[in-house]
Protein backbone atom coordinates (compact mmCIF):
# COMPACT_ATOMS: atom_id res chain seq x y z
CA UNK A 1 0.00 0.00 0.00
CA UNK A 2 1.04 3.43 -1.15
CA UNK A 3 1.92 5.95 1.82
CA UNK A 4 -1.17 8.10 2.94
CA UNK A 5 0.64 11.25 1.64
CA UNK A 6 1.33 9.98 -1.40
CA UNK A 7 -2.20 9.08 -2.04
CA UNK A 8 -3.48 12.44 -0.35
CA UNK A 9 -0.93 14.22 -3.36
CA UNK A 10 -2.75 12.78 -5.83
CA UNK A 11 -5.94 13.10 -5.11
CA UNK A 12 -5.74 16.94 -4.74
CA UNK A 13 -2.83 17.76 -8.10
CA UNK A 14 -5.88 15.77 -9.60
CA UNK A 15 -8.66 17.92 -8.35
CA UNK A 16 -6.79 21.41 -9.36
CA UNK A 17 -6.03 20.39 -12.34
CA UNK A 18 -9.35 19.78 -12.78
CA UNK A 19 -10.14 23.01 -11.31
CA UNK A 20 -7.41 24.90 -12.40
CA UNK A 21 -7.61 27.53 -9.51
CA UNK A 22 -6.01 31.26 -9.82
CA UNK A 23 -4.90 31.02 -6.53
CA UNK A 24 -4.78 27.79 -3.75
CA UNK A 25 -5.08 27.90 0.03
CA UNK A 26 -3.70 24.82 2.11
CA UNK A 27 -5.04 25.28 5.22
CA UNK A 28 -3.03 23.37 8.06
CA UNK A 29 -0.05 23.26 5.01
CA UNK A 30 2.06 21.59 7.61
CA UNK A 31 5.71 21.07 6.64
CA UNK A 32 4.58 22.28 3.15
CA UNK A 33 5.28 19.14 0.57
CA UNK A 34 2.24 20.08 -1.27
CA UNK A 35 2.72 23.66 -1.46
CA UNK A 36 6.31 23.16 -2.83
CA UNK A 37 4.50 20.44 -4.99
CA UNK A 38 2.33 23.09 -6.00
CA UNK A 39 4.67 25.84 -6.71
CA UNK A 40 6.73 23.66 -8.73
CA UNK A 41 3.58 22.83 -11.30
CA UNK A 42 3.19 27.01 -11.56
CA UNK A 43 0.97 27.07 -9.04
CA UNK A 44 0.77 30.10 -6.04
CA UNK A 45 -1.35 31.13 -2.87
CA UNK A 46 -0.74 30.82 1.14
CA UNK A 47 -0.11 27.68 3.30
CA UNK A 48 -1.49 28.53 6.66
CA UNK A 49 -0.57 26.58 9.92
CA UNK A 50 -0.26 27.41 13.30
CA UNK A 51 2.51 25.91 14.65
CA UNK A 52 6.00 27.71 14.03
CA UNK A 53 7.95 24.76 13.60
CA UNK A 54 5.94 23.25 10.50
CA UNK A 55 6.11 27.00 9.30
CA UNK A 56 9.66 27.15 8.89
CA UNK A 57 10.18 23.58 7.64
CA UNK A 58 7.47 25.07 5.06
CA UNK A 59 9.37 27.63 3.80
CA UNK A 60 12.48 26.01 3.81
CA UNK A 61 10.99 23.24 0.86
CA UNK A 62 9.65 26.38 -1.08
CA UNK A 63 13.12 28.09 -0.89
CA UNK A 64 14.35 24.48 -1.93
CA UNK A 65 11.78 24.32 -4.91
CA UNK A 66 9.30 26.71 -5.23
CA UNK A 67 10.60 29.72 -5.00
CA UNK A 68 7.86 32.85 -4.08
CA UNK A 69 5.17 31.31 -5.50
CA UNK A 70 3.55 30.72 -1.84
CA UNK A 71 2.82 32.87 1.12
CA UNK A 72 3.58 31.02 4.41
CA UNK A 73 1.24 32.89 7.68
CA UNK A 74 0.31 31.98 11.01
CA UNK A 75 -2.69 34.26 11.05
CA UNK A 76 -5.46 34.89 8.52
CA UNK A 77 -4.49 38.25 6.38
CA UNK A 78 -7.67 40.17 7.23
CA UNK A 79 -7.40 40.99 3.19
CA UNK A 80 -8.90 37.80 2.57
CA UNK A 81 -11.32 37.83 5.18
């Protein structure tokens, strides 16, 4: 059996590129795989999560691989409100 991440990454880069979004939000984006998975397919947005920790491990995959293609905040921007 495939890894539950794996199988979570496909599941959503099939449902955007269904979609095919302007922007994407990961909510709870964790240590932020799929944003840098994201980014790298020419994709952009925010990955929001609360916890500091998975916020920096989040934007050190995106300056690995994905550039400034995704915002990485611990608190709502009251722009998208």
């Amino acid at each position: 059996m495939l890894p539950r991440y794996i199988l979570r990454e496909d599941v959503v880069l099939r449902r955007v590129s269904e979609l095919r979004p302007t922007s994407i939000v990961e909510i709870g984006c964790g240590g932020g795989e799929m944003l840098r998975t994201l980014a790298r397919r020419g994709y952009s947005g925010v990955g929001y999560d609360l916890s500091p920790v998975a916020r920096e491990h989040a934007l050190e995959r995106l300056r690995d691989g994905g550039g400034d293609r995704f915002r990485v905040v611990d608190e709502w921007p009251a722009t998208e409100r």
